[in-house]
Every structure is written in structure tokens, then in C-alpha cells.
C-alpha atoms as a PDB file:
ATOM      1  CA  UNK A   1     -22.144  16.700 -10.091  1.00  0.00           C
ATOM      2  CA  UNK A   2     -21.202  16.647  -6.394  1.00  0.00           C
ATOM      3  CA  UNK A   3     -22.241  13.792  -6.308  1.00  0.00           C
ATOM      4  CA  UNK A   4     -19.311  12.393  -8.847  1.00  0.00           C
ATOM      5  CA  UNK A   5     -16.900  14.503  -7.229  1.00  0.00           C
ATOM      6  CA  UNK A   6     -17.355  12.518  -3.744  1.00  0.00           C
ATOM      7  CA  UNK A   7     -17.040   9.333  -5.711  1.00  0.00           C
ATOM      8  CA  UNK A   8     -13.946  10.169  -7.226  1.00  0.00           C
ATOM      9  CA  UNK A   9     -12.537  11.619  -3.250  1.00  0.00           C
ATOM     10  CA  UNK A  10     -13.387   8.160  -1.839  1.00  0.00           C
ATOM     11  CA  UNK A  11     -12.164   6.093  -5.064  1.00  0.00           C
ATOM     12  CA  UNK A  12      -8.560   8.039  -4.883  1.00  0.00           C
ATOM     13  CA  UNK A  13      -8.466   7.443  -1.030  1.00  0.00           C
ATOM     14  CA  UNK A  14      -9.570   3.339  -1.375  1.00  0.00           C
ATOM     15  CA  UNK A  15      -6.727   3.485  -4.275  1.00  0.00           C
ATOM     16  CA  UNK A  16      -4.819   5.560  -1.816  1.00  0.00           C
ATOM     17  CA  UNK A  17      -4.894   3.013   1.120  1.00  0.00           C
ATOM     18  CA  UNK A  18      -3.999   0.112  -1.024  1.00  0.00           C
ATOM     19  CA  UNK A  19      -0.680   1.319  -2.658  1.00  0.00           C
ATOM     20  CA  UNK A  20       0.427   2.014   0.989  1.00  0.00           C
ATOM     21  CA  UNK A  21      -0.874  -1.789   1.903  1.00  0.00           C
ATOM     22  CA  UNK A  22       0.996  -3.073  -1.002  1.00  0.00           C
ATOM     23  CA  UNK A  23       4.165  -1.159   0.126  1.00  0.00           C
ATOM     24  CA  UNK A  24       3.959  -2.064   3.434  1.00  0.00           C
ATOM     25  CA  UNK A  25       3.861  -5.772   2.675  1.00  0.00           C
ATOM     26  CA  UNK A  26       6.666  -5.401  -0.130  1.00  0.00           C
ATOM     27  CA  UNK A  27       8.953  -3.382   2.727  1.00  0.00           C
ATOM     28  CA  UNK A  28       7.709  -6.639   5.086  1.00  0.00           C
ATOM     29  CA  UNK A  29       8.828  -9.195   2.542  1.00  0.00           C
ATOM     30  CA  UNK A  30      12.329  -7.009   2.029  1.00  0.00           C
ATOM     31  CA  UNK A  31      13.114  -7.139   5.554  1.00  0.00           C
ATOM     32  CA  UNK A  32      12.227 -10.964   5.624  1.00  0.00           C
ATOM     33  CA  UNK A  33      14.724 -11.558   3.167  1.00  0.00           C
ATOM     34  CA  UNK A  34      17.272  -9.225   4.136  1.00  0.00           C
ATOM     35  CA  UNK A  35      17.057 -10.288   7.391  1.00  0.00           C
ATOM     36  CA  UNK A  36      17.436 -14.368   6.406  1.00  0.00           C
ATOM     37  CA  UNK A  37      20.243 -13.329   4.330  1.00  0.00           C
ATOM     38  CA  UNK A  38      22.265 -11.658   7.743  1.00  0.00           C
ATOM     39  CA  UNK A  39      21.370 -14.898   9.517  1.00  0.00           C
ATOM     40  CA  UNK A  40      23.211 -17.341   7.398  1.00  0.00           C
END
């Protein structure tokens, strides 16, 4: 059973560590675009 539980602790922080790469890279591509936009 502990066993499962560790599973589970490492799955949530993998799952964890991916929404914050995928926000990271959306805030990126928001200040890439803002930033062309100012430029113009």
C-alpha cells in the first residue's frame, strides 16, 4: 500500500512540474508577442 502511495507522490509532482513548464512557456510566448506588438 505504501508502495502506491509513493507512486501517486511522485506522479502528482511529475504532473506538478509540467503544468509549471507549460506555464512558463505560455508566459514566454505572451511576452514574445506583447513585446513585438510595443515594437511596431
Amino acid at each position: 500500500m505504501s508502495q502506491k502511495k509513493q507512486s501517486t507522490e511522485v506522479n502528482l509532482k511529475g504532473t506538478l512540474v509540467s503544468v509549471f513548464i507549460i506555464g512558463i512557456i505560455i508566459i514566454a510566448m505572451w511576452f514574445a508577442v506583447y513585446g513585438m506588438y510595443v515594437a511596431r
